[in-house]
Protein backbone atom coordinates (compact mmCIF):
# COMPACT_ATOMS: atom_id res chain seq x y z
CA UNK A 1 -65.16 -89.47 34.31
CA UNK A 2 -65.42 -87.29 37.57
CA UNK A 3 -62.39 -86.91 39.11
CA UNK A 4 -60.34 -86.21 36.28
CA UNK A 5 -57.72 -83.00 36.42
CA UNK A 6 -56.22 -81.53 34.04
CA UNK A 7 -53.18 -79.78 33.77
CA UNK A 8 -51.90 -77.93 31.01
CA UNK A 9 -48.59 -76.48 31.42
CA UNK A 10 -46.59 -73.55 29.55
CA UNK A 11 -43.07 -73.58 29.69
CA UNK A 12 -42.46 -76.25 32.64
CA UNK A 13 -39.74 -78.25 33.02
CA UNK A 14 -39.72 -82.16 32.43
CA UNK A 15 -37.27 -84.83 31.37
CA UNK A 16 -39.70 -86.18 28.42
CA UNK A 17 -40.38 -84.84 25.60
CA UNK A 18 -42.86 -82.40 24.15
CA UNK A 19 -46.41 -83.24 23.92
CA UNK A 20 -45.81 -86.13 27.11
CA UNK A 21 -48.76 -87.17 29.00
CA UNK A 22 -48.33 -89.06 32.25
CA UNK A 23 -51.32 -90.70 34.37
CA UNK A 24 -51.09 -90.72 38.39
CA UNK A 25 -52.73 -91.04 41.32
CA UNK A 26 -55.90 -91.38 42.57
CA UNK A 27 -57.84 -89.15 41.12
CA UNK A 28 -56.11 -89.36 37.43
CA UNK A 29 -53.98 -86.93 37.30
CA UNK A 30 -53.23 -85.68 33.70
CA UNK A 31 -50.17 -83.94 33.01
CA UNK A 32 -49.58 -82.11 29.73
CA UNK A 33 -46.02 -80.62 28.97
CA UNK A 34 -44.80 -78.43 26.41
CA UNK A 35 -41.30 -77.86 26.45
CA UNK A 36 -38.09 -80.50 27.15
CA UNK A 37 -36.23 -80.37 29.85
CA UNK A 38 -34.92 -82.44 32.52
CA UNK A 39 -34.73 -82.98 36.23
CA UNK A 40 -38.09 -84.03 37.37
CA UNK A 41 -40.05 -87.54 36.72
CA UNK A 42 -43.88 -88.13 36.60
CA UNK A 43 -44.37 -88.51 40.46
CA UNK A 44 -42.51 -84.85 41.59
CA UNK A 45 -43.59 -83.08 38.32
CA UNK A 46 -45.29 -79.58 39.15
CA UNK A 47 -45.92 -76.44 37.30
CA UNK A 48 -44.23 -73.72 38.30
CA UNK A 49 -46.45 -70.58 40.00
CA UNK A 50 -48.77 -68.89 37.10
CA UNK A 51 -47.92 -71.37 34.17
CA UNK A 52 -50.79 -73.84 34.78
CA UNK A 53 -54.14 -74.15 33.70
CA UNK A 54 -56.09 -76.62 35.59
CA UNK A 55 -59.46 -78.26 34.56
CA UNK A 56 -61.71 -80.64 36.97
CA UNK A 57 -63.80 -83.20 35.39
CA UNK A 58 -66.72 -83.30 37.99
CA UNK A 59 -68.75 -85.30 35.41
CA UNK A 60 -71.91 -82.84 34.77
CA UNK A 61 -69.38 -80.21 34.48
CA UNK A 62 -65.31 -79.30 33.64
CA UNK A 63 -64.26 -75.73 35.90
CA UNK A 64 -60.92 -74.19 35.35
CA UNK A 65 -59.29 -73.15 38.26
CA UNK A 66 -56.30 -71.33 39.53
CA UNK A 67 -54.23 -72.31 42.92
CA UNK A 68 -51.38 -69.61 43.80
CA UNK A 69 -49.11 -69.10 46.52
CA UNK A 70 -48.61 -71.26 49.32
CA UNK A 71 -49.26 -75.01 48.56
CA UNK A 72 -49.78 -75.90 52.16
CA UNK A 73 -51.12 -72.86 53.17
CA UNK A 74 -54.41 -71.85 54.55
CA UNK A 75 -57.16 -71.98 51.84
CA UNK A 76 -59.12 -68.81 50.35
CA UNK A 77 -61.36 -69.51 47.57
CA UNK A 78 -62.51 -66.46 45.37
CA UNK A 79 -65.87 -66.49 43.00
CA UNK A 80 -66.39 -63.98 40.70
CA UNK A 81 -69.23 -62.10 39.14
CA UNK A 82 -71.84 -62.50 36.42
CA UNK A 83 -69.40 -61.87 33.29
CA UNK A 84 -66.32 -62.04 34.74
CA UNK A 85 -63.73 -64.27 34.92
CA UNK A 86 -60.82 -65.43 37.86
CA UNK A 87 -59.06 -62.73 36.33
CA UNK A 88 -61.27 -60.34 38.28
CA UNK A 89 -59.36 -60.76 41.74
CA UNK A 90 -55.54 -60.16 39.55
CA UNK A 91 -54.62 -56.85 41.59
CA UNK A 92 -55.43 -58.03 44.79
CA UNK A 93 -53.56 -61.53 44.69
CA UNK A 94 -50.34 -59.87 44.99
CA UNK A 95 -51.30 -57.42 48.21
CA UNK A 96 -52.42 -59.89 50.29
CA UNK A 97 -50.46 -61.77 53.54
CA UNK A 98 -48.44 -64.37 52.48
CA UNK A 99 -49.20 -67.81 53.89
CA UNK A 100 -52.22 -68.15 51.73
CA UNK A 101 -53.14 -71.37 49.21
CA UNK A 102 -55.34 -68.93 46.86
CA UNK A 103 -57.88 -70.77 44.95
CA UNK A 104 -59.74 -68.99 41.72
CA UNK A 105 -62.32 -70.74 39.31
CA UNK A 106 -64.31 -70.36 36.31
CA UNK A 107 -67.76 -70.57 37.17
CA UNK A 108 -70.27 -73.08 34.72
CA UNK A 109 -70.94 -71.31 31.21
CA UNK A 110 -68.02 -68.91 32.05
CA UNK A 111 -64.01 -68.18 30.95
CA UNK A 112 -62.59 -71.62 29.89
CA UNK A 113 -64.94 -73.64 32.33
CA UNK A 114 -67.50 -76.14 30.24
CA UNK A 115 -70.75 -74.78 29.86
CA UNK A 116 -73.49 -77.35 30.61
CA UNK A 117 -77.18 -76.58 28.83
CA UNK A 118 -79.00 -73.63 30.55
CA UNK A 119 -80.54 -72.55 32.06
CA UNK A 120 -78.99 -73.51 35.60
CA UNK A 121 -80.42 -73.27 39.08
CA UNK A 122 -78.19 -71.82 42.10
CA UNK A 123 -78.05 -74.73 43.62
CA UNK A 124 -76.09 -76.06 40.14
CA UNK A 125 -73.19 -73.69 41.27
CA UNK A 126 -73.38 -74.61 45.13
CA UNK A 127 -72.72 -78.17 43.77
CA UNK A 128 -69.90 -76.96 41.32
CA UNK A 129 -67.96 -75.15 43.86
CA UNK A 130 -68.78 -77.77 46.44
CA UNK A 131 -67.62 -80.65 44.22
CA UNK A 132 -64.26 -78.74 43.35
CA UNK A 133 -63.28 -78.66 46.99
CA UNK A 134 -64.10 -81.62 47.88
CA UNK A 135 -61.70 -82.63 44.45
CA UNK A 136 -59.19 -80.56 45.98
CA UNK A 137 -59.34 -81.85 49.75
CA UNK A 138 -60.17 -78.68 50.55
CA UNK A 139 -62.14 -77.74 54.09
CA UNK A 140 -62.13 -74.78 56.46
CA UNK A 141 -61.55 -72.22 53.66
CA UNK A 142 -62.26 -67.96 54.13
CA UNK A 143 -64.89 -67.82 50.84
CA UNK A 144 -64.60 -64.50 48.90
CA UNK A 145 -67.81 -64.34 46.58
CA UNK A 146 -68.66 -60.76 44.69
CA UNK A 147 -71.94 -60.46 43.12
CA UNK A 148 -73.34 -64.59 41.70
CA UNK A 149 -70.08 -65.71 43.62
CA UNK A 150 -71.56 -64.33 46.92
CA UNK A 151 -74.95 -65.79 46.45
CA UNK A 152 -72.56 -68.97 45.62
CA UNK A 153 -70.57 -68.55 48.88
CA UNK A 154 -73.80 -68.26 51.26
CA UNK A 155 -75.38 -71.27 49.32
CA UNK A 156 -72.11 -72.94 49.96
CA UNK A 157 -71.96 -71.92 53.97
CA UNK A 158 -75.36 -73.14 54.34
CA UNK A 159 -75.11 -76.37 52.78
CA UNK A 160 -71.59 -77.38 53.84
CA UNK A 161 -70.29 -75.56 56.91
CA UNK A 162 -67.04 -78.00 56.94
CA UNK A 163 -65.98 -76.28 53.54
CA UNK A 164 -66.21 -72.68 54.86
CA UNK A 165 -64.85 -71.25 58.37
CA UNK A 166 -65.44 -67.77 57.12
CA UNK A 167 -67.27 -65.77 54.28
CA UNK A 168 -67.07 -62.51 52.60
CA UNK A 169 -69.98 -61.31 50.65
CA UNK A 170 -68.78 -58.58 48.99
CA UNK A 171 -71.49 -56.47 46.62
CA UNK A 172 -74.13 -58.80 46.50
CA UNK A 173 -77.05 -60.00 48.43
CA UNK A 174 -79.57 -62.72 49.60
CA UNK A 175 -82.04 -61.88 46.49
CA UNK A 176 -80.66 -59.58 43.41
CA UNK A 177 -83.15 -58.01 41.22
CA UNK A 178 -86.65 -59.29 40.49
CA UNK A 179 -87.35 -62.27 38.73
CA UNK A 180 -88.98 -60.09 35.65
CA UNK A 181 -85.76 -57.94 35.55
CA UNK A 182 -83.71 -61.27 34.88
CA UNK A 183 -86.34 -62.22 32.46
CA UNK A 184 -85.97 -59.50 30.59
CA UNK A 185 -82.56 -59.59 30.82
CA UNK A 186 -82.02 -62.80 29.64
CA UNK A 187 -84.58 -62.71 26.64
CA UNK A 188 -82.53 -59.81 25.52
CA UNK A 189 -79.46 -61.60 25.59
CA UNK A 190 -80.55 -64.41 23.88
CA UNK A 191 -82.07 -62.79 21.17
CA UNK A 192 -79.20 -60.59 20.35
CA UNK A 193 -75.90 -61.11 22.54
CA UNK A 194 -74.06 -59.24 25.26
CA UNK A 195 -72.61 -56.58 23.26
CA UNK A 196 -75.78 -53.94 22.93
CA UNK A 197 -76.04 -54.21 27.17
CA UNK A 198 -72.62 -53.59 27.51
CA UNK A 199 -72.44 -49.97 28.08
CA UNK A 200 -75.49 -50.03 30.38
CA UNK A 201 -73.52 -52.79 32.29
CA UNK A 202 -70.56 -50.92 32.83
CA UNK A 203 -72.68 -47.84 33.94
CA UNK A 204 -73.63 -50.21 37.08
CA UNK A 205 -70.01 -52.17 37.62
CA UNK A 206 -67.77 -49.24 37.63
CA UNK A 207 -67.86 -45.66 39.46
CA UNK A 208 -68.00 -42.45 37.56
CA UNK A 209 -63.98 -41.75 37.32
CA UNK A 210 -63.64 -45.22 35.89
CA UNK A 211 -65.81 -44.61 33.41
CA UNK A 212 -63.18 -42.15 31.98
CA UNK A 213 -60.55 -44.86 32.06
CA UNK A 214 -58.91 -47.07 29.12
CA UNK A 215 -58.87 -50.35 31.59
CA UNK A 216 -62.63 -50.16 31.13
CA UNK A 217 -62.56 -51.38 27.82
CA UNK A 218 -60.52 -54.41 29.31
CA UNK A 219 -63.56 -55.15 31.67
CA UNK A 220 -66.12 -54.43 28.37
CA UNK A 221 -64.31 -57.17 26.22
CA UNK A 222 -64.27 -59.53 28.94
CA UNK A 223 -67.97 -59.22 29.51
CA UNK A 224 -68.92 -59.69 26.17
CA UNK A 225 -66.35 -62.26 24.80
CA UNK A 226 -68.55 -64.63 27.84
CA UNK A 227 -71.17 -67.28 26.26
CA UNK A 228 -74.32 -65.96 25.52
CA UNK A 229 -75.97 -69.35 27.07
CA UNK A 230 -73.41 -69.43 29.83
CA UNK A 231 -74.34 -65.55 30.98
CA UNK A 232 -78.40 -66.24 30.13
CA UNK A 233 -77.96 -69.47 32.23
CA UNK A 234 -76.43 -67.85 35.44
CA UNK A 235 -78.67 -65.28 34.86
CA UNK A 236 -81.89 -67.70 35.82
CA UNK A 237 -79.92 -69.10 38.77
CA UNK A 238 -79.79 -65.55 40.27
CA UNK A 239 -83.59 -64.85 38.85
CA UNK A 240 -84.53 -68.13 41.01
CA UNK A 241 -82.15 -67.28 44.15
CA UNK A 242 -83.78 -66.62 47.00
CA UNK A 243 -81.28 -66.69 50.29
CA UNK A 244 -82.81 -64.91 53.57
CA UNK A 245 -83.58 -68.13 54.93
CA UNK A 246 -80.33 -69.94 54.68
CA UNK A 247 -78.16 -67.06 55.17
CA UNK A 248 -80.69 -65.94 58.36
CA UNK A 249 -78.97 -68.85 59.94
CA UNK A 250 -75.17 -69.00 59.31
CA UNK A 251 -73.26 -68.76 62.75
CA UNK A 252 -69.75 -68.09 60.82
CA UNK A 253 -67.71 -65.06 61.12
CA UNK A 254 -68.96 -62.48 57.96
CA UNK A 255 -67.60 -59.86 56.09
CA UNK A 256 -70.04 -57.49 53.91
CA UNK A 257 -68.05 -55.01 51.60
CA UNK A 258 -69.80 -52.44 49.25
CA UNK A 259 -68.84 -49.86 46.52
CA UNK A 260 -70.47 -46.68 47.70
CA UNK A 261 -71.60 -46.01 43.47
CA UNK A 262 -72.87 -49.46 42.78
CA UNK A 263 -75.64 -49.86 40.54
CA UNK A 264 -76.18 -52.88 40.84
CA UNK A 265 -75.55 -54.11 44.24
CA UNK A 266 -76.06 -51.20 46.22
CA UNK A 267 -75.15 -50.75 49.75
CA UNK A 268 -78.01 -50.85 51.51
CA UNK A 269 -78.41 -54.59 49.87
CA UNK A 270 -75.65 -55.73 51.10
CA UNK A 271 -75.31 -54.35 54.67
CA UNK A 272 -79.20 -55.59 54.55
CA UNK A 273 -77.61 -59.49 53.78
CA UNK A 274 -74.72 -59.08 56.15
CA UNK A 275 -76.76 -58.04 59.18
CA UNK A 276 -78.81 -61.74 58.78
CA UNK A 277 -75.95 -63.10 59.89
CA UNK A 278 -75.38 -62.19 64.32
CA UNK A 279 -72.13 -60.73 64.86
CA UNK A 280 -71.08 -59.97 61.08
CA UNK A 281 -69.40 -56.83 59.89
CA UNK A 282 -70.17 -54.33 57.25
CA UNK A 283 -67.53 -52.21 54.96
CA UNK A 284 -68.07 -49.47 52.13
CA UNK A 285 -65.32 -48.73 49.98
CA UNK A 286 -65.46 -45.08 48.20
CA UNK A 287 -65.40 -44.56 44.63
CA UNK A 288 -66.00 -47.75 44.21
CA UNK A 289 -69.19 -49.45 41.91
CA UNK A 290 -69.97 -53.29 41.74
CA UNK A 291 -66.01 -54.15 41.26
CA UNK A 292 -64.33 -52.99 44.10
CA UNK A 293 -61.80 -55.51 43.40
CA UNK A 294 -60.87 -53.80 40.03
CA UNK A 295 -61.04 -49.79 40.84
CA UNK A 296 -59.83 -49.84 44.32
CA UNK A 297 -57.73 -52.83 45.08
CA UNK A 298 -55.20 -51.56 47.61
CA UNK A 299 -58.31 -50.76 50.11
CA UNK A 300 -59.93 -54.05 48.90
CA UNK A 301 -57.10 -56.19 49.85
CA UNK A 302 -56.16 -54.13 52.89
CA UNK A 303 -59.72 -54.92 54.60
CA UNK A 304 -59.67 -58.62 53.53
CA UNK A 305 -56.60 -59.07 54.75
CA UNK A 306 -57.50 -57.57 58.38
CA UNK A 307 -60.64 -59.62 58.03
CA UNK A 308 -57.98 -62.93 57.59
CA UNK A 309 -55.97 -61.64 60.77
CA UNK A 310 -59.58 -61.16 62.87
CA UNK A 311 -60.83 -64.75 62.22
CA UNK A 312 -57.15 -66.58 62.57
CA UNK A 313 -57.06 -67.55 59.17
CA UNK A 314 -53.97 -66.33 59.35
CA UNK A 315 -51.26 -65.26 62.04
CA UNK A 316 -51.45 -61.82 62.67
């Protein structure tokens, strides 16, 4: 039933027992607790910060999401890449302004989110995000989308301009790759997993020096521990993505940020996507490839976080 949430909690404190599910509110609340304790009742019942893993039943499709810091504050939303999972954005949570509600999610097909028969169409994860928010009572957020999650956040902007006040596209574009590139792509996956592109993949994510790194076999395992049909099916929504035209006519404030050794965003594409958009602004982060995010997070989050202060998302 759409509407349904989810929420599994590890180590919380309750005054029933183990294994206690309680129903409430409008939207069906479910909470699951796994430890006894006392002091709070069904109605005042939360998780505390980083113990709870949230799923929303949106009918076609169930996404896990993330919310972190402030529960009233003003709402970012962060999308991650093809392969990737919320984890992606972990070492830039913690450097950012406080006064933030930060909101992270699984995309369709990816980390613990369902994975609905592929292949899937862009506009399948417009309506995913979109539906989420509007779960949430969320409006007016800054959207953070790297790579799929960017083509996601302009799809998003130009559908729903009351969910998004301000957007950062950071190392993707309007149109990635070629249609026959994803076709290829996908044909290979299918017919024998992630694992043999892996290394090729990683070549394009992550800057020379990285490459050198034992955190990259972190990002290798989480690239090819994703569904086959989950990565094949995102795959065909960027193969069929096509966003000059929408993007052409956003009138929102717009951050472009780029690794200057991406291969497979490079910057060119993205400062190329950014200046559709009148007035936007354009960033290139050194030593840097696809994930920013992951090899240079203090200069990531220090240039989002100006970006927050310029728009009034937050106080300066």
């Amino acid at each position: 039933m759409p509407g349904v949430v989810l929420v599994v909690a590890l180590g919380v404190t309750c005054r029933e027992t183990i294994g206690k599910i309680w129903t409430s509110g409008p939207d069906r609340f479910i909470l699951i607790f796994n430890q006894q304790m006392s002091g709070q009742t069904p109605d005042n019942a939360q998780p505390e910060r980083g113990l709870a893993m949230l799923i929303a039943d949106l009918g076609h499709v169930r996404l896990h999401y993330r919310i972190d810091g402030d529960p009233t504050g003003a709402p970012i939303v962060f999308a991650n890449s093809l392969g990737t999972d919320l984890r992606l954005w972990d070492a830039v949570l913690p450097l950012l302004p406080k006064g933030l509600k930060v909101i992270r999610y699984d995309k369709r097909g990816h980390g613990l989110s369902s994975m609905p028969p592929a292949p899937y169409a862009m506009d399948d994860l417009v309506g995913d995000i979109e539906g989420l928010l509007d779960l949430l009572g969320i409006t007016e957020c800054l959207f953070v989308g790297l790579s799929i999650g960017g083509m996601i956040g302009q799809g998003l902007a130009a559908k729903r301009l009351d969910l998004v006040r301000a957007l950062v596209l950071s190392n993707t574009g309007a149109k990635i790759g070629t249609p026959d590139m994803w076709e290829t792509r996908i044909a290979e996956v299918n017919a024998g997993g992630i694992a043999p592109l892996a290394d090729d993949v990683m070549q394009r994510w992550f800057a020379k020096d990285f490459l050198h790194t034992p955190e990259l076999e972190v990002w290798r395992n989480m690239l090819i521990r994703q569904p086959v049909e989950g990565y094949a099916g995102c795959s065909a929504a960027i193969s069929g993505a096509d966003l000059y035209t929408p993007t052409s006519g956003l009138r929102l404030p717009v951050l472009g940020i780029a690794g200057d050794e991406d291969g497979a965003t490079p910057p060119d594409l993205v400062r190329e996507t950014v200046d559709l958009v009148p007035g936007s602004k354009f960033r290139l982060i050194r030593k840097a490839g696809h994930l920013p995010c992951v090899e240079q997070p203090k200069e990531f989050a220090a240039i989002l976080s100006g970006f927050l202060r310029e728009t009034g998302h937050i106080q300066a």
